[in-house]
Every structure is written in C-alpha cells, then in structure tokens.
N, C-alpha and C. Protein backbone atom coordinates (compact mmCIF):
# COMPACT_ATOMS: atom_id res chain seq x y z
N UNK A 1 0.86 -1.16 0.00
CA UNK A 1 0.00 0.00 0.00
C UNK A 1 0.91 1.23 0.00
N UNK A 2 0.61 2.14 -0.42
CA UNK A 2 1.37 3.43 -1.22
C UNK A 2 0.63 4.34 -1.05
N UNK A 3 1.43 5.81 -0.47
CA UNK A 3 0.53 7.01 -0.65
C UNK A 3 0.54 7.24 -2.50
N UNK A 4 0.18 8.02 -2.64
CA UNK A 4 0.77 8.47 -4.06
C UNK A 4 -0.91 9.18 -4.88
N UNK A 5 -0.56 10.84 -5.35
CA UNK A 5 -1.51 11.46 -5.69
C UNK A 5 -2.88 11.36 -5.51
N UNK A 6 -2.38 11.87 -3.59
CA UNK A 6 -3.75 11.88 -2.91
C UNK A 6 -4.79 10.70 -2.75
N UNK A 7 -3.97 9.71 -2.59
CA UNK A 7 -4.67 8.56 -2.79
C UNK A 7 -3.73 7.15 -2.44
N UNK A 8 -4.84 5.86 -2.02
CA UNK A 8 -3.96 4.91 -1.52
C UNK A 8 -3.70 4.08 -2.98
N UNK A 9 -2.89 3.33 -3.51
CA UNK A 9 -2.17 2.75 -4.38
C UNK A 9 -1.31 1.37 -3.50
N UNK A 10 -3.09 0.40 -4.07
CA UNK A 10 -2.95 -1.21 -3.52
C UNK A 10 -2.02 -1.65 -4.09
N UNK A 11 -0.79 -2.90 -4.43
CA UNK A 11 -0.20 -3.26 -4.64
C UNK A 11 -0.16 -4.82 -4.62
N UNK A 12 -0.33 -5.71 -5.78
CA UNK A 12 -0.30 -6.96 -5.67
C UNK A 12 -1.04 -7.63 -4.39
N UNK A 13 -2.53 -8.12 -4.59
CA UNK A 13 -2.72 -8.19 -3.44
C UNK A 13 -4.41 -9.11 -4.28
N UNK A 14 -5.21 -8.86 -3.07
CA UNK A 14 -6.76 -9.45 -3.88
C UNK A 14 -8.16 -8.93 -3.08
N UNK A 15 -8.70 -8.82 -3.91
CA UNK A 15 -9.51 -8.36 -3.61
C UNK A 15 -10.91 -9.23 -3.27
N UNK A 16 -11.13 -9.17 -2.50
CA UNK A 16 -12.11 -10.27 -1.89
C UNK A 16 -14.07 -9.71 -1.62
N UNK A 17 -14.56 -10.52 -1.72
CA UNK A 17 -16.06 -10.28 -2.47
C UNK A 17 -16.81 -11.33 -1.29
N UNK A 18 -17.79 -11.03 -0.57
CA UNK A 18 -19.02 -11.90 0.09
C UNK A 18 -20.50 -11.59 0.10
N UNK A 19 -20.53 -12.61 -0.62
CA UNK A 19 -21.95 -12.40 -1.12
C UNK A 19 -22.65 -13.67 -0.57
N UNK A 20 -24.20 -13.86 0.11
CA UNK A 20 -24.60 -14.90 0.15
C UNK A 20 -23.99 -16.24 0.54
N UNK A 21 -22.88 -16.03 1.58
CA UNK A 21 -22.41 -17.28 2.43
C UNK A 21 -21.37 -17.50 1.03
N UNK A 22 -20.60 -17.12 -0.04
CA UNK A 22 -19.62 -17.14 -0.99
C UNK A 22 -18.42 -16.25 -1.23
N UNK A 23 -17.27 -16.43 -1.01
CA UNK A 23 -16.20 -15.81 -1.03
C UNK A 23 -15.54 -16.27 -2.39
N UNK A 24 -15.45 -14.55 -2.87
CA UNK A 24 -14.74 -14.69 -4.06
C UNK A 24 -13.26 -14.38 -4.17
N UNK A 25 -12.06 -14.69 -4.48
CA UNK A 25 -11.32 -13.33 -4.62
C UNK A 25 -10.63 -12.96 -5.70
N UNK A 26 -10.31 -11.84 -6.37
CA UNK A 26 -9.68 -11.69 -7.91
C UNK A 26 -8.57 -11.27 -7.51
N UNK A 27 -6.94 -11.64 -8.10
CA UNK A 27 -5.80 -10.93 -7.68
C UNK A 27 -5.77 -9.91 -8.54
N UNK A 28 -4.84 -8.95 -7.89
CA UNK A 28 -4.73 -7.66 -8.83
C UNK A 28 -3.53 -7.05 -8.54
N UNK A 29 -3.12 -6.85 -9.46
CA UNK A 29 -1.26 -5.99 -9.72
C UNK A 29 -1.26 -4.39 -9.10
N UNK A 30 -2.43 -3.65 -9.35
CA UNK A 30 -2.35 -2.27 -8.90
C UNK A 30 -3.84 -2.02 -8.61
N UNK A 31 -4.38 -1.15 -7.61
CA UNK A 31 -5.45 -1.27 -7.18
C UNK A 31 -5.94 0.20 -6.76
N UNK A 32 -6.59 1.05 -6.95
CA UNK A 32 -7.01 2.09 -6.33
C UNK A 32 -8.14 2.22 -5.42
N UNK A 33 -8.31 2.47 -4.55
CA UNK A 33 -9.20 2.36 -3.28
C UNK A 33 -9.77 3.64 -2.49
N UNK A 34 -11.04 4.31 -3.19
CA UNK A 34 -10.93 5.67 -2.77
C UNK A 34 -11.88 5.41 -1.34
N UNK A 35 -12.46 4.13 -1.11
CA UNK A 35 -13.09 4.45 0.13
C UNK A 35 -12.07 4.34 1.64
N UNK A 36 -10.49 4.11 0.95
CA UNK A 36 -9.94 4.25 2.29
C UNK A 36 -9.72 5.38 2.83
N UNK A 37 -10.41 6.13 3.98
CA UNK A 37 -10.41 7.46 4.62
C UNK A 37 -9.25 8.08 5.68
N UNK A 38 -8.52 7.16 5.59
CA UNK A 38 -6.96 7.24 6.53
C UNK A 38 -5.70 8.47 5.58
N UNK A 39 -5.52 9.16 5.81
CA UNK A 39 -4.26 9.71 4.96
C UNK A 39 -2.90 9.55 5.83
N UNK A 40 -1.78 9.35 5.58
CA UNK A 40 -0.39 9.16 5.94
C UNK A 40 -0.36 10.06 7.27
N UNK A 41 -0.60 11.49 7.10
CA UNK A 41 -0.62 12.09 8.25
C UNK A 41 -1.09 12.11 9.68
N UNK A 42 -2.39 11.45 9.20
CA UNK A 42 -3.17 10.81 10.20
C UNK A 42 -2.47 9.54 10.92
N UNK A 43 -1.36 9.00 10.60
CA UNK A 43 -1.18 7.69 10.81
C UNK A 43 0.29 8.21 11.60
N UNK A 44 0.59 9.18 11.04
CA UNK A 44 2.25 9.22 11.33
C UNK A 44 1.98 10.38 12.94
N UNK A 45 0.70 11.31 13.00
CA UNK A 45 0.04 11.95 14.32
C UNK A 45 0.12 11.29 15.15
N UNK A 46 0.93 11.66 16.53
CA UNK A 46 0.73 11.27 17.73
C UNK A 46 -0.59 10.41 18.25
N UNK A 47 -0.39 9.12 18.34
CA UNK A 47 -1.68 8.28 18.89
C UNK A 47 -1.45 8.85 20.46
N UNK A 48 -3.15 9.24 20.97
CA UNK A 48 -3.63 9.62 22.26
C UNK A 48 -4.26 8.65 22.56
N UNK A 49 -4.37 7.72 23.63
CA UNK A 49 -5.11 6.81 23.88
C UNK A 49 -6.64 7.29 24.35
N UNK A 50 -7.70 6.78 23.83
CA UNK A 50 -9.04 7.47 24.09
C UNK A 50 -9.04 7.49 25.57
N UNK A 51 -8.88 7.00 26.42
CA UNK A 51 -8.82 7.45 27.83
C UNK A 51 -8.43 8.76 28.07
N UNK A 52 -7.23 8.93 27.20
CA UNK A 52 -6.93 10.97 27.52
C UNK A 52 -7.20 11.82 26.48
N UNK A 53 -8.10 11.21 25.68
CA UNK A 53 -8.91 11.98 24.59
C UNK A 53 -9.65 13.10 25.51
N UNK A 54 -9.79 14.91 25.20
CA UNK A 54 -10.66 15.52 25.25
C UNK A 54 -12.11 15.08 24.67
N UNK A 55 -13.12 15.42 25.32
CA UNK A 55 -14.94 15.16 24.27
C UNK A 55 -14.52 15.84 23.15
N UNK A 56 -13.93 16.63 22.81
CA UNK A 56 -13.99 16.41 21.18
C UNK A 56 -13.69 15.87 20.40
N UNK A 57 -12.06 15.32 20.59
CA UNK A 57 -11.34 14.15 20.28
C UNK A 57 -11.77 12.88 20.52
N UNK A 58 -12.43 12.37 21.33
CA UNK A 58 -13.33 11.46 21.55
C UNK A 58 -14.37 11.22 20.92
N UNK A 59 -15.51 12.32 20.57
CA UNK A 59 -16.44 12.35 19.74
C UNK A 59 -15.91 12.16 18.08
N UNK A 60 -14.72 13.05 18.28
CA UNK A 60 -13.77 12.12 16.57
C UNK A 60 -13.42 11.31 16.45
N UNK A 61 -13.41 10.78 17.57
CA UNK A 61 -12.70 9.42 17.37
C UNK A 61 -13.59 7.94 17.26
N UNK A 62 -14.84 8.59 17.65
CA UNK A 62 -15.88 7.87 17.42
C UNK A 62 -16.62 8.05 16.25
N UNK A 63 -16.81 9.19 16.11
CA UNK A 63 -17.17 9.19 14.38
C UNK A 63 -16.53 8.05 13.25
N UNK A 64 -15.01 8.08 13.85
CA UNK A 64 -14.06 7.48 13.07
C UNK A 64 -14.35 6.02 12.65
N UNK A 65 -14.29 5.84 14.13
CA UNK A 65 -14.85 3.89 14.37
C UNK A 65 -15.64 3.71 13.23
N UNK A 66 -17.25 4.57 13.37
CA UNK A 66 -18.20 4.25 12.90
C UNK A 66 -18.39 4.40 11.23
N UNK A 67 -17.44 5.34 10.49
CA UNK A 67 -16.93 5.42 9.39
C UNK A 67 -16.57 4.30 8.91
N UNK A 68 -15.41 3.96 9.84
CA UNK A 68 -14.88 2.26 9.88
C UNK A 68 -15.61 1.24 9.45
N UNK A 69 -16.46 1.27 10.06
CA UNK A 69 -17.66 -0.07 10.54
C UNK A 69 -17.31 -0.46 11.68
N UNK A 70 -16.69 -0.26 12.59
CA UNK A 70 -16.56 -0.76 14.06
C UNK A 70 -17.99 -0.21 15.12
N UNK A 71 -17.50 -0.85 16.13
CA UNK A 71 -17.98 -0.65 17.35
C UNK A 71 -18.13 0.26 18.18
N UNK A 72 -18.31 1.15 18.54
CA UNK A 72 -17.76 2.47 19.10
C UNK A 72 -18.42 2.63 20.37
N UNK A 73 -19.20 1.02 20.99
CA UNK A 73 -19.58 1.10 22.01
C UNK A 73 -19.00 1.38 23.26
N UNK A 74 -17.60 0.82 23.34
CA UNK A 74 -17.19 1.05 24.57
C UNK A 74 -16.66 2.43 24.78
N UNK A 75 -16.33 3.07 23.90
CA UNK A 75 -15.80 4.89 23.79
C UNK A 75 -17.08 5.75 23.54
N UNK A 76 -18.49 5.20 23.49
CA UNK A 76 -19.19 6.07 23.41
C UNK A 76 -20.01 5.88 25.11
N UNK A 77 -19.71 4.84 25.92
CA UNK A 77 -19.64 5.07 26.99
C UNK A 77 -18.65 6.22 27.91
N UNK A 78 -17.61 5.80 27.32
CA UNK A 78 -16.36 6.83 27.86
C UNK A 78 -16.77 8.52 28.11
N UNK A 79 -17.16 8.52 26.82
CA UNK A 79 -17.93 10.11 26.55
C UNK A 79 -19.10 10.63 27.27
N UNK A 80 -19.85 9.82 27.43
CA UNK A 80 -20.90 9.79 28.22
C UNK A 80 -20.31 9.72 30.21
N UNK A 81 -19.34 9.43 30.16
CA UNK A 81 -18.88 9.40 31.34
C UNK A 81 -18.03 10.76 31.96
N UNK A 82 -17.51 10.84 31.03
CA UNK A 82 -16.47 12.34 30.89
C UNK A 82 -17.80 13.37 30.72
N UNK A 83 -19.06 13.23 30.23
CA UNK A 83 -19.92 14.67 30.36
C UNK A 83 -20.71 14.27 31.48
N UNK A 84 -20.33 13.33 32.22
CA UNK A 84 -21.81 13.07 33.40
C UNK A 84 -21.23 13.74 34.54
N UNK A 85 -19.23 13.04 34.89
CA UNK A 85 -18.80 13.41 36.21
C UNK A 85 -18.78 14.48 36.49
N UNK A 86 -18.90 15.91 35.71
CA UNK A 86 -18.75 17.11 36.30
C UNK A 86 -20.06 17.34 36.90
N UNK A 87 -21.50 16.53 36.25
CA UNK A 87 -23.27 16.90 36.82
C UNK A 87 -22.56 15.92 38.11
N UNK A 88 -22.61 15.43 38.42
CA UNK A 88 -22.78 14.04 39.64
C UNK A 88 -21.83 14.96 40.36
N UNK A 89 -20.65 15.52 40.74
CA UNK A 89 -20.08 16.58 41.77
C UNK A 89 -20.96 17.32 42.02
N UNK A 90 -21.37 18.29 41.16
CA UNK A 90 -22.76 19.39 40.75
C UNK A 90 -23.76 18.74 41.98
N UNK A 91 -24.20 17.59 41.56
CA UNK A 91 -25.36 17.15 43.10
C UNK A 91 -25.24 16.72 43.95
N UNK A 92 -23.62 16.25 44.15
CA UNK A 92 -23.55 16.18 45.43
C UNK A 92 -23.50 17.60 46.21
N UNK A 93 -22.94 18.38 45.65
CA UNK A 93 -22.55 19.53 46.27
C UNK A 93 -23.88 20.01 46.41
N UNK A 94 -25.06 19.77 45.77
CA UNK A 94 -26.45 20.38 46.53
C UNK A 94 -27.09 19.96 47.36
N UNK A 95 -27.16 17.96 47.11
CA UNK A 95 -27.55 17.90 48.41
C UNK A 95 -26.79 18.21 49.71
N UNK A 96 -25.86 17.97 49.23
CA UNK A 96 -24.67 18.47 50.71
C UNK A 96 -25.21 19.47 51.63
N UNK A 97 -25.15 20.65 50.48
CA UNK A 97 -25.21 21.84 51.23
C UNK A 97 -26.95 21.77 51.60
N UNK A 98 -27.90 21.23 50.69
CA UNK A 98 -29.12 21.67 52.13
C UNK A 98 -29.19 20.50 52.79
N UNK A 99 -28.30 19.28 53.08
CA UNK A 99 -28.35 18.62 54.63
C UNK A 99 -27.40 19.63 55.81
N UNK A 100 -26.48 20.11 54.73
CA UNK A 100 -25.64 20.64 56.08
C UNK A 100 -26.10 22.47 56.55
N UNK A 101 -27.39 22.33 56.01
CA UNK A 101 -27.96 23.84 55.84
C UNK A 101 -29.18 23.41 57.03
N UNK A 102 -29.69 22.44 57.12
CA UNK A 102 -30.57 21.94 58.01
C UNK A 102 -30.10 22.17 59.78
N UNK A 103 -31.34 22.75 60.01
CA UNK A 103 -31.11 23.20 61.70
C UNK A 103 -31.34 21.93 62.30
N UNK A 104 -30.65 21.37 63.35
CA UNK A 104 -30.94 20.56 63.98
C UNK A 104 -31.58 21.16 66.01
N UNK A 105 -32.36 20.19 66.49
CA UNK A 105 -33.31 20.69 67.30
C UNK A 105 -32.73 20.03 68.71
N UNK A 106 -31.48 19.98 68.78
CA UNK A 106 -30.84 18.98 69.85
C UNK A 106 -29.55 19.96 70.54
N UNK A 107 -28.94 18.78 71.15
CA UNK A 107 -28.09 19.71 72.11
C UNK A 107 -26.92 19.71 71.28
N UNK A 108 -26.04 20.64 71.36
CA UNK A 108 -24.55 20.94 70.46
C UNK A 108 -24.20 19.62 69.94
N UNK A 109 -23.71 18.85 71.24
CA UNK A 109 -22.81 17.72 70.71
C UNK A 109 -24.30 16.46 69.61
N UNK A 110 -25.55 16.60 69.92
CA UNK A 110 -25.73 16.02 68.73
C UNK A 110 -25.76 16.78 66.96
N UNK A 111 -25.79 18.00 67.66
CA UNK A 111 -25.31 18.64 66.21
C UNK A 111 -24.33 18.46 65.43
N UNK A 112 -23.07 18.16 66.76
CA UNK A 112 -21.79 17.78 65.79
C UNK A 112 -21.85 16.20 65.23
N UNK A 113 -22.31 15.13 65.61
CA UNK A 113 -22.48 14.46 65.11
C UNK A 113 -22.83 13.68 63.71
C-alpha cells in the first residue's frame, strides 16, 4: 500500500467479495481504493489513547470507528462518562449543602455528630 496522488495505491494483493455465504477473490497488480479514509498524516500523528482523549477528540474518534464499521460502544460510553462526572459533583454539592444547611433541634454535641 502506497501514498501516491492523494490517494492509496494497492499493490499486488486481492480483492475479496461476500456475497450470500460465498467468497470470491480476484488478484490484482495495482489497485485504487478511494473508500480508504486514513491519509499518511493521520497515521504518522501522535496516537492519544481514548482514555486521555478531550470530548472532542473522543467524539472524533468515534465518528471514526463508525466510518470504519466498528464498534464504538465502549468509547461512546467513555464520553458519556467524561460529560456526566462534572453533573454528579454538581449534586452532590447540593444535596450536601441543604443537609448541612438543616437546623438541627438537639443539644450541640448532637449537632456535631
């Protein structure tokens, strides 16, 4: 496989066909392939492991999968996790504050309790 004028350039290889439980395959000397969506640059870019992906990079990176044909289940959890933990601090910190906003009707030391 070959970069070469904006485009990937297959090389001796075959091309394979499934249709109806039947695998075909034809060999071929030179091959052009415009549905591959990867360019060199993309490949030679610093890999971030989706764990320290920002949500935007994450959300690209899931687009990506799904471009792919993959799975993008377990990183579209991830995302969903990275926009929840900042709400879930958010309520603790409310109920917090109106339990610890609550008058209690007892003597000091059960207040401190």
């Amino acid at each position: 496989m070959r970069w070469q004028e904006g485009g990937w350039l297959l090389e001796n290889g075959f091309k394979r066909s499934f249709l109806k439980g039947t695998e075909s395959a034809v060999p071929f000397k030179e091959l052009r392939d415009p549905t591959i969506a990867f360019t060199p640059d993309q490949i030679l870019k610093k890999q971030v492991k989706p764990e320290n992906m920002s949500m935007t990079q994450l959300q690209h990176y899931v687009d990506i999968i799904l471009g792919n044909g993959g799975d993008p289940t377990k990183w579209r959890v991830d995302l969903a996790f990275k926009f929840s933990t900042p709400f879930a601090g958010l309520i603790l910190v409310l109920f917090g504050a109106s339990i610890a906003s609550r008058r209690n009707r007892g003597s000091i030391i059960l207040g401190a309790s």
